[in-house]
C-alpha atoms as a PDB file:
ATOM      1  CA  UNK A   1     153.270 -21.000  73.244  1.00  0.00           C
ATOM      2  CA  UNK A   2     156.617 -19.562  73.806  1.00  0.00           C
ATOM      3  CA  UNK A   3     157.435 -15.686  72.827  1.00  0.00           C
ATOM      4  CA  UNK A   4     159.368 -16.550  70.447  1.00  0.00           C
ATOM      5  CA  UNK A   5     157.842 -19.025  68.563  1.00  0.00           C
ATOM      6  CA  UNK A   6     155.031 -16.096  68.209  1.00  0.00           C
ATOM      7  CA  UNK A   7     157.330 -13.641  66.482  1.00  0.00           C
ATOM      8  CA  UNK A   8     158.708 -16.684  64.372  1.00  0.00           C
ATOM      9  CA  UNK A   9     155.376 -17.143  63.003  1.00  0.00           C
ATOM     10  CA  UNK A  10     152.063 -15.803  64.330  1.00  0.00           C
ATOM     11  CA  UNK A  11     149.370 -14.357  62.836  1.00  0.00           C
ATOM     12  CA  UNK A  12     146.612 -11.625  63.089  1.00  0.00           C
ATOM     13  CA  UNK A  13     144.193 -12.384  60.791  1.00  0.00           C
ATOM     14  CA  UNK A  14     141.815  -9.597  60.343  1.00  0.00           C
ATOM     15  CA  UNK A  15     142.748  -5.800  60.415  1.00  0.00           C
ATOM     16  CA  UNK A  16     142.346  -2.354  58.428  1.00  0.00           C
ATOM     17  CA  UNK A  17     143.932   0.048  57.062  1.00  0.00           C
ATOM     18  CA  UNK A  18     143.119   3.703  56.585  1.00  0.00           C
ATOM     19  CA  UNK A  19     145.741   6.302  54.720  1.00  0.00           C
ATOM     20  CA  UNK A  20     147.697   8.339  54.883  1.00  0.00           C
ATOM     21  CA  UNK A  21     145.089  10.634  53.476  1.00  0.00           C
ATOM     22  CA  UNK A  22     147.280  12.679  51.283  1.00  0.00           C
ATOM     23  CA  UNK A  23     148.211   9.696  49.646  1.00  0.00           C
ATOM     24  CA  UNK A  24     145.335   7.247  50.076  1.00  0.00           C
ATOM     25  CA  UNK A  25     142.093   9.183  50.174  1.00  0.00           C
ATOM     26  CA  UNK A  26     139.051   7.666  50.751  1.00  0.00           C
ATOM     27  CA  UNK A  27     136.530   6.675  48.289  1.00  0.00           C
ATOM     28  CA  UNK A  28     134.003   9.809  47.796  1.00  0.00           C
ATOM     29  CA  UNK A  29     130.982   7.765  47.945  1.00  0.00           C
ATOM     30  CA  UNK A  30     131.332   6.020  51.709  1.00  0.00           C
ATOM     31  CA  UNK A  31     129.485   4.958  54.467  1.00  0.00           C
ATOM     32  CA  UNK A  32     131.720   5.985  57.453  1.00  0.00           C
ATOM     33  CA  UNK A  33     134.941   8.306  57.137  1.00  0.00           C
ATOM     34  CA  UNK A  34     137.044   6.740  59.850  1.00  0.00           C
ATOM     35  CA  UNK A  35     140.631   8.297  61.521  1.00  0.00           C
ATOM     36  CA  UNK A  36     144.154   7.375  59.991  1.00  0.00           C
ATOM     37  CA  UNK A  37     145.228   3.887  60.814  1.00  0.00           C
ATOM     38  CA  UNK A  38     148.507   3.561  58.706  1.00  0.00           C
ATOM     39  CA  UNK A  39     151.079  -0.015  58.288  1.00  0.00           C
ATOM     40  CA  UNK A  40     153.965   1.193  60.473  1.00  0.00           C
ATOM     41  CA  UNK A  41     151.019   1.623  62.867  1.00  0.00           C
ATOM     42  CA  UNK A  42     149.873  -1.688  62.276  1.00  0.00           C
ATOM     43  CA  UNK A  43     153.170  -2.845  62.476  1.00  0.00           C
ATOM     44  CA  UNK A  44     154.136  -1.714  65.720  1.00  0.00           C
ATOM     45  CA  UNK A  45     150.973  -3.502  66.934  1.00  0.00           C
ATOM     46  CA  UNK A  46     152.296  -6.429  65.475  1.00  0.00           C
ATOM     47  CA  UNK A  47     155.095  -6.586  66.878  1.00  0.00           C
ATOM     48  CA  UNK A  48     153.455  -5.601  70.660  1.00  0.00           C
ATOM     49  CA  UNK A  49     151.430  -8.629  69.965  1.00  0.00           C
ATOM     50  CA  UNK A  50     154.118 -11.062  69.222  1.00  0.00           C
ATOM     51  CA  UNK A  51     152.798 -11.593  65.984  1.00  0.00           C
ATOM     52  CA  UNK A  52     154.866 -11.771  62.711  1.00  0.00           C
ATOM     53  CA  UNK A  53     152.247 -11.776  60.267  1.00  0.00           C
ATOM     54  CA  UNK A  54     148.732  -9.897  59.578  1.00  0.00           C
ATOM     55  CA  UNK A  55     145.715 -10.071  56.925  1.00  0.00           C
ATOM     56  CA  UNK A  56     144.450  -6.881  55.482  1.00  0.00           C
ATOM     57  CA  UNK A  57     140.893  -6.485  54.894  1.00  0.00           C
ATOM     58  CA  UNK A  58     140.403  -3.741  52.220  1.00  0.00           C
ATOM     59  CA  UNK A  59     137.618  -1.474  53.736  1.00  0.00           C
ATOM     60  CA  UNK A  60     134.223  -0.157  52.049  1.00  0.00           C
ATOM     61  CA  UNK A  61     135.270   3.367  52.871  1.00  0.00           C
ATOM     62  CA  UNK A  62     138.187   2.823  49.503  1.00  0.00           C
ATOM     63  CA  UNK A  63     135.322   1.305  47.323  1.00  0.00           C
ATOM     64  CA  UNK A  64     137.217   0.011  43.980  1.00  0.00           C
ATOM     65  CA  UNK A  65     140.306   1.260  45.023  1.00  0.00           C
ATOM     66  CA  UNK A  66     143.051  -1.302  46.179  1.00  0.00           C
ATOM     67  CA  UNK A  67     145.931   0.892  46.276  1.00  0.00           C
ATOM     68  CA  UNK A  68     146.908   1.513  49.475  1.00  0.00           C
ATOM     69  CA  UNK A  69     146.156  -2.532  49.801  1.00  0.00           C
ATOM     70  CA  UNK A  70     148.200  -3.638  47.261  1.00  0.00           C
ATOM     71  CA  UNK A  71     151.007  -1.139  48.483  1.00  0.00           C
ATOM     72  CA  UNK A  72     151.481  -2.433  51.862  1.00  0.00           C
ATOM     73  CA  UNK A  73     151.352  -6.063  50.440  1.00  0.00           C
ATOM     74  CA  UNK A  74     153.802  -5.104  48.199  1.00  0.00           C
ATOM     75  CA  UNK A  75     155.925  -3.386  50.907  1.00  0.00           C
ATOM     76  CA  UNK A  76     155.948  -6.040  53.639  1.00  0.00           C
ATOM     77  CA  UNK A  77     156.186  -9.819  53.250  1.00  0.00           C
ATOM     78  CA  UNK A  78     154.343 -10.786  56.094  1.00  0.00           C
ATOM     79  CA  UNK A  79     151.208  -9.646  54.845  1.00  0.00           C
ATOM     80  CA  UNK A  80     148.542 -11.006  53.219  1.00  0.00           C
ATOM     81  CA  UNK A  81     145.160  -9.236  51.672  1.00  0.00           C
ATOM     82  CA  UNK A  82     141.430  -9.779  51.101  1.00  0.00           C
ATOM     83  CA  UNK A  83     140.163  -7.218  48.610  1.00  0.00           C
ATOM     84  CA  UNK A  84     136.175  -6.338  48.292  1.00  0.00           C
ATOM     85  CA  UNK A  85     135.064  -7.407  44.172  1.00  0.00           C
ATOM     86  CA  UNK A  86     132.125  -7.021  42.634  1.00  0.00           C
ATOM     87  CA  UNK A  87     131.230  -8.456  39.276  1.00  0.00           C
ATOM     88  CA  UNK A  88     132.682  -6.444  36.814  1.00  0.00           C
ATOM     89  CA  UNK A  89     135.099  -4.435  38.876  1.00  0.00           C
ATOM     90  CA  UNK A  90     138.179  -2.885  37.487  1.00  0.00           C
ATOM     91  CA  UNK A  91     140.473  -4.821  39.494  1.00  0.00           C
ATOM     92  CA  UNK A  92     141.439  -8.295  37.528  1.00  0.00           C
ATOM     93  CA  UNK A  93     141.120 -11.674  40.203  1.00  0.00           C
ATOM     94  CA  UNK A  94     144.275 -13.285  38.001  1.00  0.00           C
ATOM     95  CA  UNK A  95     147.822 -12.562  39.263  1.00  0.00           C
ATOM     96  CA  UNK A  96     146.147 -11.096  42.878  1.00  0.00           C
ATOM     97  CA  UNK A  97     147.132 -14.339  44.345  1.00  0.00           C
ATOM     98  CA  UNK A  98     151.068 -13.687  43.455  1.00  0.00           C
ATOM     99  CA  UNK A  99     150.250 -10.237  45.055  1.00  0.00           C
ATOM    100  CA  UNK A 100     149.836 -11.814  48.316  1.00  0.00           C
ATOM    101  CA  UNK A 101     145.727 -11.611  48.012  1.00  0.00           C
ATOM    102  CA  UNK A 102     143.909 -14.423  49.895  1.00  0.00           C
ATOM    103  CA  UNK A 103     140.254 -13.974  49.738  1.00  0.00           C
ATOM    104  CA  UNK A 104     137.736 -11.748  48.601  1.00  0.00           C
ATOM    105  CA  UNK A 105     135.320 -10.538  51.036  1.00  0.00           C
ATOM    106  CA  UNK A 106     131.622 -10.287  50.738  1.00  0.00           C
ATOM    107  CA  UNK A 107     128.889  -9.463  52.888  1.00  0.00           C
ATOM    108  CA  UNK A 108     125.063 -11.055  53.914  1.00  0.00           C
ATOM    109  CA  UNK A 109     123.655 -10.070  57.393  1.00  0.00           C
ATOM    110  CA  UNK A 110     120.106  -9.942  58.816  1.00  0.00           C
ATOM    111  CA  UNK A 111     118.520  -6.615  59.860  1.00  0.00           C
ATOM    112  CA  UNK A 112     121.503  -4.572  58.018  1.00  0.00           C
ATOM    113  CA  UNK A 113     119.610  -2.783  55.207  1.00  0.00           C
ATOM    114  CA  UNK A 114     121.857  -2.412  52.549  1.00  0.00           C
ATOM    115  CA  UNK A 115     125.384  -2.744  52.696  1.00  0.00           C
ATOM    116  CA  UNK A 116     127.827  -0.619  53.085  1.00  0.00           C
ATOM    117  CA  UNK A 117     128.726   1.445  50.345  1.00  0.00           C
ATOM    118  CA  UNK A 118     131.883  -0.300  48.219  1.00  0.00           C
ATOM    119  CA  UNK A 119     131.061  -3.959  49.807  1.00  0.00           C
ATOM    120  CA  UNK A 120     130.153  -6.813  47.937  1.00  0.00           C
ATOM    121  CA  UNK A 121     126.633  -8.657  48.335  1.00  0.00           C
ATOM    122  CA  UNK A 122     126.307 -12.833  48.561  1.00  0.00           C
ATOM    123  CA  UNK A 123     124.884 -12.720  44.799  1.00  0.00           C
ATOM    124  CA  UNK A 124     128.601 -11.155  43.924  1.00  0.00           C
ATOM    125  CA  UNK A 125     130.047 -13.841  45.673  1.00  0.00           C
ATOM    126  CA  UNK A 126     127.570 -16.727  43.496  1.00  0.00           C
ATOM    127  CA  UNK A 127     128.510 -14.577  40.278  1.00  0.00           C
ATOM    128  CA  UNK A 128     132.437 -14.636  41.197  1.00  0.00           C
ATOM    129  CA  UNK A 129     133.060 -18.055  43.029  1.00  0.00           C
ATOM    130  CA  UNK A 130     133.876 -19.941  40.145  1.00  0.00           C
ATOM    131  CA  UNK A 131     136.428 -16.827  39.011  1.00  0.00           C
ATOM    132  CA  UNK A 132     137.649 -16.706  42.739  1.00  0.00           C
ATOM    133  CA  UNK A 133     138.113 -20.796  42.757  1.00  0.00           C
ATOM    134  CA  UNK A 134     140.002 -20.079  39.659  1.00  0.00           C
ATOM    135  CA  UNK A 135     142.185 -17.521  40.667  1.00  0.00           C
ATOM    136  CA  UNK A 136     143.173 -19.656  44.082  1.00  0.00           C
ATOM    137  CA  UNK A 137     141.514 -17.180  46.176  1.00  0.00           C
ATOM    138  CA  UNK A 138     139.178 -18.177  49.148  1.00  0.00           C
ATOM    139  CA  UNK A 139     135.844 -15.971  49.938  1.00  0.00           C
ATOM    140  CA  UNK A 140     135.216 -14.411  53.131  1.00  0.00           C
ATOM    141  CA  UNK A 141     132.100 -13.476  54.242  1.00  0.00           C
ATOM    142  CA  UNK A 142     130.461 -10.966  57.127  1.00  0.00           C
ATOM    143  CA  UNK A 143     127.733 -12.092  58.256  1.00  0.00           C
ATOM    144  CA  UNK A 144     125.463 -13.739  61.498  1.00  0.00           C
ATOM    145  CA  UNK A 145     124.408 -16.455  62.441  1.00  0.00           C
ATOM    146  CA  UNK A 146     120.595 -15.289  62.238  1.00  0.00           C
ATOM    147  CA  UNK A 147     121.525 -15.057  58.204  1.00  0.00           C
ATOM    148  CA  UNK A 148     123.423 -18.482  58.140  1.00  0.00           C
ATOM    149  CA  UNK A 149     120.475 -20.404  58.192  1.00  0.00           C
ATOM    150  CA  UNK A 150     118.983 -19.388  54.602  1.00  0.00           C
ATOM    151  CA  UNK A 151     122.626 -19.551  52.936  1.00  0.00           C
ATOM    152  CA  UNK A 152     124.220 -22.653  54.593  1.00  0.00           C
ATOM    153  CA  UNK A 153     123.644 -25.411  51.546  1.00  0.00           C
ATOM    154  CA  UNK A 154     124.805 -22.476  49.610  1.00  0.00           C
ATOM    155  CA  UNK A 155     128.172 -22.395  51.029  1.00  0.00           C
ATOM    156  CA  UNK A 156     128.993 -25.759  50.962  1.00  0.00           C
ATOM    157  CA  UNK A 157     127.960 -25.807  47.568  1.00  0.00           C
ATOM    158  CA  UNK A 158     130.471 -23.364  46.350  1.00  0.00           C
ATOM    159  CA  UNK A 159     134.037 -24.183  44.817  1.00  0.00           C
ATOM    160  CA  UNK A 160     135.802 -22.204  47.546  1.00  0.00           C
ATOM    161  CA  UNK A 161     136.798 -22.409  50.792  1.00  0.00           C
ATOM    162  CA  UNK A 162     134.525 -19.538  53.362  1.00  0.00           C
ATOM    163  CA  UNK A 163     135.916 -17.716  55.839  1.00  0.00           C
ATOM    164  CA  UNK A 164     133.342 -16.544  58.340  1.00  0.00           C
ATOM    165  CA  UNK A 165     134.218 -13.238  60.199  1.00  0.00           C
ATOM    166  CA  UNK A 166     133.785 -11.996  63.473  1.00  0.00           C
ATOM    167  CA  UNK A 167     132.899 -15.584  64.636  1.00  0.00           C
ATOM    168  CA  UNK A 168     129.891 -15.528  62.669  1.00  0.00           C
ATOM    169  CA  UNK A 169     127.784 -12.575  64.875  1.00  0.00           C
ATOM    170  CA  UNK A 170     126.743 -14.844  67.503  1.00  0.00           C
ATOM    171  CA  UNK A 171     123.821 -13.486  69.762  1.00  0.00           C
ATOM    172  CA  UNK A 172     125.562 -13.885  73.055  1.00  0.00           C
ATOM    173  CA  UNK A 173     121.979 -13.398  74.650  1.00  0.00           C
ATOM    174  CA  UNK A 174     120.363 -16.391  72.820  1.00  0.00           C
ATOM    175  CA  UNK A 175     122.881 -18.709  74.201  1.00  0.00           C
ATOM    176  CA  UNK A 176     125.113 -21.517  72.280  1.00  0.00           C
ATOM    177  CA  UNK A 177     121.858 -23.561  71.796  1.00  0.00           C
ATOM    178  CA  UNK A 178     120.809 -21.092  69.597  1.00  0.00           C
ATOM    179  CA  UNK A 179     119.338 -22.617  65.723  1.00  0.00           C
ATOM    180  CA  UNK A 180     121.690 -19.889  63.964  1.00  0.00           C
ATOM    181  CA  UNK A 181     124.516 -20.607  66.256  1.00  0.00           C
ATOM    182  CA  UNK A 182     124.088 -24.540  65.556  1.00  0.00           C
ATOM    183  CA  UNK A 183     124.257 -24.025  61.817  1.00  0.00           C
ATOM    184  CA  UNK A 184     127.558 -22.390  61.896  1.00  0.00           C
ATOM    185  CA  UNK A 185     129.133 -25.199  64.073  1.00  0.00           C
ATOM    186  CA  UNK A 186     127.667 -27.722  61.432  1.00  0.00           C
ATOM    187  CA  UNK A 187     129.470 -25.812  58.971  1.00  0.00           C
ATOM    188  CA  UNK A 188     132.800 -25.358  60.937  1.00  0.00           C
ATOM    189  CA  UNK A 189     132.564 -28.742  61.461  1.00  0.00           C
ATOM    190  CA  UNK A 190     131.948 -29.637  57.568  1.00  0.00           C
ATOM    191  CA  UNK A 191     135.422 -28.435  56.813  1.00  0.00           C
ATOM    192  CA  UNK A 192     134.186 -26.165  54.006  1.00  0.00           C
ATOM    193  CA  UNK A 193     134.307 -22.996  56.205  1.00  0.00           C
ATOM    194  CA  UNK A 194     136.973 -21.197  58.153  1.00  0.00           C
ATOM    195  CA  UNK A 195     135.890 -19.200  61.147  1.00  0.00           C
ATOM    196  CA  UNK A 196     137.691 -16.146  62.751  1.00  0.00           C
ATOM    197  CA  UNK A 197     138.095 -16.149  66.374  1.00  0.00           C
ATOM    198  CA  UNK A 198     137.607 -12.392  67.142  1.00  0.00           C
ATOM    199  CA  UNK A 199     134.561 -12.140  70.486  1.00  0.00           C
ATOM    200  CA  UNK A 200     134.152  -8.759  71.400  1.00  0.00           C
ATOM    201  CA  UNK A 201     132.124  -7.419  68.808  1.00  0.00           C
ATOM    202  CA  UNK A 202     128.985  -9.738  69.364  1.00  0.00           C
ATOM    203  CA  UNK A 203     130.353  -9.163  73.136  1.00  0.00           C
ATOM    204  CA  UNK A 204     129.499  -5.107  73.440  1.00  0.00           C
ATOM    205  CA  UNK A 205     126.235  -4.831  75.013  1.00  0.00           C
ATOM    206  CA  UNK A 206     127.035  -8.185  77.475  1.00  0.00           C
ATOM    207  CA  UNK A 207     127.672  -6.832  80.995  1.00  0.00           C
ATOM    208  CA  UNK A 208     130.851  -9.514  81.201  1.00  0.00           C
ATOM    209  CA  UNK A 209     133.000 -10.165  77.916  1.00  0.00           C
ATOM    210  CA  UNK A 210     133.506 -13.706  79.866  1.00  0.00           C
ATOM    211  CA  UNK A 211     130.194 -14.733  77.991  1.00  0.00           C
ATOM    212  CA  UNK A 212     132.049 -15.164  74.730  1.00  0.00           C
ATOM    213  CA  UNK A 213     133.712 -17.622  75.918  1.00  0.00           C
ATOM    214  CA  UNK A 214     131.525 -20.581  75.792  1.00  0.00           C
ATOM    215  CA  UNK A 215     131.085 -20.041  72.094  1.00  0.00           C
ATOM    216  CA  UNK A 216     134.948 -19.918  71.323  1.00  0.00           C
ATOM    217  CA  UNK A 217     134.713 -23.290  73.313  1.00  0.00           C
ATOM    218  CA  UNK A 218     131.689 -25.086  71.072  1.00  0.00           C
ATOM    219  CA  UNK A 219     133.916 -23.805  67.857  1.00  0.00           C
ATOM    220  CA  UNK A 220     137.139 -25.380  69.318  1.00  0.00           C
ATOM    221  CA  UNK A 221     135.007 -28.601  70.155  1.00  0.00           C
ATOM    222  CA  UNK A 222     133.212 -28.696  66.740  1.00  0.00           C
ATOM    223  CA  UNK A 223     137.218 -27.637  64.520  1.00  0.00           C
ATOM    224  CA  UNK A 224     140.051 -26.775  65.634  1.00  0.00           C
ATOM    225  CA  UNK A 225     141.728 -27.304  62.621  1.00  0.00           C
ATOM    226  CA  UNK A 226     139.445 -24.226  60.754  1.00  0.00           C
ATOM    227  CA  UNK A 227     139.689 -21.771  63.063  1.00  0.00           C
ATOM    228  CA  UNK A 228     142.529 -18.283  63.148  1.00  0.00           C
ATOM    229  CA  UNK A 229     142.560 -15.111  65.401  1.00  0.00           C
ATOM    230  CA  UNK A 230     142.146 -11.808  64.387  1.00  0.00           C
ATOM    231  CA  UNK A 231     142.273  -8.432  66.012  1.00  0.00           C
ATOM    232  CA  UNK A 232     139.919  -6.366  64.108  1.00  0.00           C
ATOM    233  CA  UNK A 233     142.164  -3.364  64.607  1.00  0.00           C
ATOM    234  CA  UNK A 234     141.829  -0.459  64.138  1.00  0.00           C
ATOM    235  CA  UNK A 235     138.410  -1.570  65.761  1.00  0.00           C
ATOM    236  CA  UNK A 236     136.258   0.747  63.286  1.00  0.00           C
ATOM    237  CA  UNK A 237     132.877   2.497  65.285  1.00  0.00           C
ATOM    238  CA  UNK A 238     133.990   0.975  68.618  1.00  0.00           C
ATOM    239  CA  UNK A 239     134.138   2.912  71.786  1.00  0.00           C
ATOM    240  CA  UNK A 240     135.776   2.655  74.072  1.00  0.00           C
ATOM    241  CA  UNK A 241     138.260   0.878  71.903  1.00  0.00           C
ATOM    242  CA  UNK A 242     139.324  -2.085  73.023  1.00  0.00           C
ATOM    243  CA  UNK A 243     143.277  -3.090  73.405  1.00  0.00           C
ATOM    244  CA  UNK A 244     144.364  -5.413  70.660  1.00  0.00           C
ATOM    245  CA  UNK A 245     146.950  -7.197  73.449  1.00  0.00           C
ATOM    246  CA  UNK A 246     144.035  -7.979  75.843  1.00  0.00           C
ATOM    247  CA  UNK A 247     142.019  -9.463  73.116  1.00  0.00           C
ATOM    248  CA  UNK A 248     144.381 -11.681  72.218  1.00  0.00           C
ATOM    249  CA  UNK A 249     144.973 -12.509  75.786  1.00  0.00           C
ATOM    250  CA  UNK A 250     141.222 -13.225  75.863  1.00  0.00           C
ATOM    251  CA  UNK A 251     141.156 -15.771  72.970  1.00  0.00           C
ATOM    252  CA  UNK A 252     144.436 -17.719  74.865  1.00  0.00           C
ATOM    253  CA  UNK A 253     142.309 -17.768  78.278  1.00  0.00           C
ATOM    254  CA  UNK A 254     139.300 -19.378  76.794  1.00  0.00           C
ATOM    255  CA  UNK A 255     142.058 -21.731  74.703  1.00  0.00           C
ATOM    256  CA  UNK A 256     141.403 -25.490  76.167  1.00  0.00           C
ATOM    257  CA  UNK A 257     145.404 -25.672  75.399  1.00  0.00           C
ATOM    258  CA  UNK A 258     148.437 -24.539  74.275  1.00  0.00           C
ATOM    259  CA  UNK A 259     148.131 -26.875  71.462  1.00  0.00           C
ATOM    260  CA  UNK A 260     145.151 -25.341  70.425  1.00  0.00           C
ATOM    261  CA  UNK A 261     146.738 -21.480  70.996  1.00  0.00           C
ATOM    262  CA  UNK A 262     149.636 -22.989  68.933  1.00  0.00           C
ATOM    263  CA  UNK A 263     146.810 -24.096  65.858  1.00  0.00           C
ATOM    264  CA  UNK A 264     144.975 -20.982  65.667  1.00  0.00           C
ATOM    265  CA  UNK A 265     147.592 -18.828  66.008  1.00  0.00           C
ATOM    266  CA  UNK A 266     150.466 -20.613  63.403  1.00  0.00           C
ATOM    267  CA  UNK A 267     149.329 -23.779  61.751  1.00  0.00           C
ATOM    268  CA  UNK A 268     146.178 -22.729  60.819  1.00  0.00           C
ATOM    269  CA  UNK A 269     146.991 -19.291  59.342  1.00  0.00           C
ATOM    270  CA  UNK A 270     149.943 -20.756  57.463  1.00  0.00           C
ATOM    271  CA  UNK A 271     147.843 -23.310  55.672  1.00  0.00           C
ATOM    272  CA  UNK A 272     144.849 -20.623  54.385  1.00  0.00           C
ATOM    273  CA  UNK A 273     146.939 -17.535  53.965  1.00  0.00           C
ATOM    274  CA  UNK A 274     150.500 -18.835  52.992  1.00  0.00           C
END
């Protein structure tokens, strides 16, 4: 794909944003209390990237509060949002979709605990789906592929598209024969869930990031046509911390084509978050 056909209409499909703090404090009540990570930031990456457009994930550490969120969405066209609901939260699901809200994210992973403080659990995400399917919003959910098992009728059960972060938390150790892994191919290649491309978390403790690279491959093989990229920047409890740029360049190395570069990158991302 040509440079400029990336700043025409590309897309980063899974960042944060923290602050400023003076203005947008943190809930009180959090789990981690992580370092400024402001939208011109975020911009400027952007824009390094070759990318035109982003999607904000609102973070636990704001709990119930969507300001800053609903700010930047406000502020710049070219983003989109996924806010963090719980049944019964002050923020109203109708009119968030005019807002330039997308999704609402939720959370189910094995060997967590509890979740994070201000994130929503996969019994918010049964209680809200048919408000969410409603409202024209799509769920996304953080989670593994070790937890995929025990929810996958679920999903395709409910009225909403799923979005799948962090390319469902593959265990790059247990191979892409792996049950878990298997189960989230079968439901890529359903059509009822979406599945961001972003490797190197499940990728830290693997002595070559080149490992991730079969399972980008199976997902490509299994649909192409339900997969987008995202960064994860500010990459939260990371270090080192990894360069957004080179990530990206990852994901278009392990690409079987620039057709496929060209789907994940525009035509995908326009059809779930335009």
């Amino acid at each position: 794909m040509s440079t400029a056909l990336q700043a025409a209409a590309g897309w980063d499909c899974h960042a944060h944003l923290f602050g400023p703090y003076d203005r947008f404090p943190l809930a009180p009540e959090r789990s981690y209390t992580p370092p400024e990570a402001i939208v011109s930031q975020y911009l400027a990456l952007l824009a390094r990237l070759g990318l035109a457009n982003g999607v904000l994930v609102h973070p636990s550490a704001y709990g119930e509060d969507h300001s800053l969120l609903l700010h930047a969405l406000a502020a710049q066209p070219g983003l989109r949002g996924v806010v963090v609901v719980q049944p019964g939260s002050r923020l109203p699901l109708t009119g968030l979709h005019g807002q330039g809200v997308r999704g609402a994210r939720f959370s189910h992973r094995s060997g967590a605990g509890t979740n994070f403080a201000g994130s929503a659990s996969f019994d918010d995400l049964h209680a809200l789906a048919p408000a969410l399917a409603d409202a024209g919003l799509h769920a996304e959910l953080w989670t593994d592929c070790q937890a995929l098992a025990g929810i996958a009728a679920e999903l395709k059960a409910l009225p909403v598209p799923v979005v799948i972060d962090h390319m469902g938390g593959f265990d790059v150790g247990a191979g892409v024969d792996d049950p878990g892994f298997r189960v989230l191919l079968d439901l890529l290649a359903s059509g009822r869930v979406w599945v961001k491309l972003c490797a190197y978390r499940n990728l830290l403790n693997a002595p070559d990031w080149q490992a991730g690279q079969p399972f980008q491959q199976k997902m490509i093989e299994a649909n192409p046509e339900r997969l987008v990229w995202g960064s994860d920047w500010p990459h939260l409890r990371v270090t080192p911390v990894p360069d957004a740029a080179q990530l990206l360049a990852l994901f278009k190395r392990w690409a079987d084509s620039e057709a496929t570069v060209r789907r994940v990158l525009v035509t995908n991302p326009e059809a779930l978050y335009r």
